[in-house]
Protein backbone atom coordinates (compact mmCIF):
# COMPACT_ATOMS: atom_id res chain seq x y z
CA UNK A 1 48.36 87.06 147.28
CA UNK A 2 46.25 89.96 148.62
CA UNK A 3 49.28 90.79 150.92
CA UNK A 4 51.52 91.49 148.03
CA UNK A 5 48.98 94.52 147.40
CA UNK A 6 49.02 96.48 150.64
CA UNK A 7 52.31 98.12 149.75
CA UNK A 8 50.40 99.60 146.69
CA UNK A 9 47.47 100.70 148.80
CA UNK A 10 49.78 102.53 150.97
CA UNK A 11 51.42 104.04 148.05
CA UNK A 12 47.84 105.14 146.16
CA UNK A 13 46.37 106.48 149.83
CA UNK A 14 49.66 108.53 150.83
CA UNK A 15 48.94 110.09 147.81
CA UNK A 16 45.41 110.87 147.84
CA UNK A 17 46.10 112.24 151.41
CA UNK A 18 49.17 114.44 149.71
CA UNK A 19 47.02 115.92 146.86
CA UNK A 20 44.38 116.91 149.38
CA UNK A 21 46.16 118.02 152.23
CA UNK A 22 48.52 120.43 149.58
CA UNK A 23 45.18 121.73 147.73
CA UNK A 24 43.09 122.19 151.21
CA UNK A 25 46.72 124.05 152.52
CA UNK A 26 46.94 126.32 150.04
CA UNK A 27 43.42 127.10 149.98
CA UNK A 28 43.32 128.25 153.35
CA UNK A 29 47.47 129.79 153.88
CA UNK A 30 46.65 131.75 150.57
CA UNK A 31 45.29 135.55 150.83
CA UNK A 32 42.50 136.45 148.15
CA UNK A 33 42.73 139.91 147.49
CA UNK A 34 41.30 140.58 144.00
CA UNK A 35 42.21 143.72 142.78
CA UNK A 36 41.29 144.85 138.69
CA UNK A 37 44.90 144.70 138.05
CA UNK A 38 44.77 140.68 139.41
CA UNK A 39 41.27 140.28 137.65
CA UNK A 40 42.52 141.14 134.08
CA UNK A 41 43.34 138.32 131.55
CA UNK A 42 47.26 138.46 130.79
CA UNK A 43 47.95 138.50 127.32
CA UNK A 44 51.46 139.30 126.61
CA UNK A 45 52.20 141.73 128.98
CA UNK A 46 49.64 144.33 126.23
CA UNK A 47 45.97 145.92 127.71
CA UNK A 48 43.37 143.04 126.42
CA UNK A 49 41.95 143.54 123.12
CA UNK A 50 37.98 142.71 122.96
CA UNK A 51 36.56 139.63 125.02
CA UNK A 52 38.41 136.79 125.96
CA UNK A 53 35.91 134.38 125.32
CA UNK A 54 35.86 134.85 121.22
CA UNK A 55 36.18 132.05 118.94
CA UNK A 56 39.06 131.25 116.52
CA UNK A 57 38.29 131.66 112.67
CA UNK A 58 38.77 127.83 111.53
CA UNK A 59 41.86 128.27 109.36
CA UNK A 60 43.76 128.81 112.91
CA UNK A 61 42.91 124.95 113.68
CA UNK A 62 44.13 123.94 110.17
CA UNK A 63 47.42 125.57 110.50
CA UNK A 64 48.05 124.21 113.96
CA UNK A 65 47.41 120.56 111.87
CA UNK A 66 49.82 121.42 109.37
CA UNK A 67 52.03 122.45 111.94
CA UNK A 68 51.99 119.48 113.89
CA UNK A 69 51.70 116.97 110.70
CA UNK A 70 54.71 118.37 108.92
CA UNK A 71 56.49 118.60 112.74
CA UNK A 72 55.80 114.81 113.14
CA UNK A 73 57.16 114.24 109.30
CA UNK A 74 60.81 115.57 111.14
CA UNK A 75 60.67 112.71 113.93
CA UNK A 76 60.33 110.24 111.08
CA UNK A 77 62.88 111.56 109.12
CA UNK A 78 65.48 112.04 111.41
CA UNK A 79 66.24 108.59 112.11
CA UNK A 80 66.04 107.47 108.87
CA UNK A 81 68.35 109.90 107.74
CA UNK A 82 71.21 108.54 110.47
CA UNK A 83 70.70 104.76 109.20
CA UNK A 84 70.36 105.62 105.57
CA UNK A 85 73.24 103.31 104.40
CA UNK A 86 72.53 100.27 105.89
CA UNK A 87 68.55 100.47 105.46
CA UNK A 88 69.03 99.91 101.69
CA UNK A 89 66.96 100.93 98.73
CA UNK A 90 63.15 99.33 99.70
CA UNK A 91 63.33 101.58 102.60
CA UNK A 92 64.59 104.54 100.36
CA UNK A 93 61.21 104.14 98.20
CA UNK A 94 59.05 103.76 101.18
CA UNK A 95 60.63 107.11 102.80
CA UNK A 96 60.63 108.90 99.43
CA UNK A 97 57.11 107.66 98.73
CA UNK A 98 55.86 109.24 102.51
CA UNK A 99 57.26 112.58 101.47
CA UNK A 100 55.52 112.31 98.17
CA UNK A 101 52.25 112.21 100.05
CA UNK A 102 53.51 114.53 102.56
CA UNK A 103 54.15 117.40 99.72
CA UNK A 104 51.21 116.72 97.87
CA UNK A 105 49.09 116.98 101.02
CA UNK A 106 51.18 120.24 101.14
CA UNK A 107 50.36 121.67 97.48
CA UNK A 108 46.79 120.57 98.36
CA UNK A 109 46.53 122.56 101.46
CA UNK A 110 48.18 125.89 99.31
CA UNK A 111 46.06 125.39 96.42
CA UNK A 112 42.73 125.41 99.01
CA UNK A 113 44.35 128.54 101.09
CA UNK A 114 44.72 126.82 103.83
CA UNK A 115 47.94 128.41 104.61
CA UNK A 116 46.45 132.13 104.08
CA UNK A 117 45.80 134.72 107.13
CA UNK A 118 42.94 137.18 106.72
């Protein structure tokens, strides 16, 4: 039985040997010269503004949530919306109820000014 794993082996070490062998070759075949230019964070193609390193005010994080919440609402929609007819009513409820919560959480999130910029 331990013969039907040396195939695997081979596989997981020609790997290992790949990764290191590409990131030891491009160490050394790659020229460092740091210039300023080369040093200086890229942001948008503009001169940087302040210090990289600053922190995000936390209504950032809560819009990227939203974001991504009401993005993932679309995936469950979507196929729901192509089957509608032969799902029936129970599903109808279920879906409507979902969206209920979904704009509620919505209203809740305005009402808070979670959705505001400063």
């Amino acid at each position: 039985m331990s013969g039907s794993y040396i195939p695997l082996l081979i596989l997981f070490s020609v790997s290992i040997v790949n990764a290191i062998g590409m990131s030891v070759a491009s160490h050394i075949l790659n020229p460092r010269r740091p210039t300023p230019v080369k040093e200086m964070p890229y942001e948008s193609g503009m001169m940087p503004l302040g210090d990289t390193r600053q922190r995000f005010s936390v209504k950032f994080y809560l819009v990227a949530i939203s974001f991504i919440v009401f993005d993932l609402e679309t995936v469950f929609l979507i196929p729901w919306a192509v089957d509608l007819q032969t799902l029936g009513w129970s599903v109808f409820g279920a879906v409507s109820l979902f969206v209920l919560l979904l704009a509620l959480g919505l209203v809740y999130e305005w009402k808070k000014g979670g959705l505001e910029w400063e």
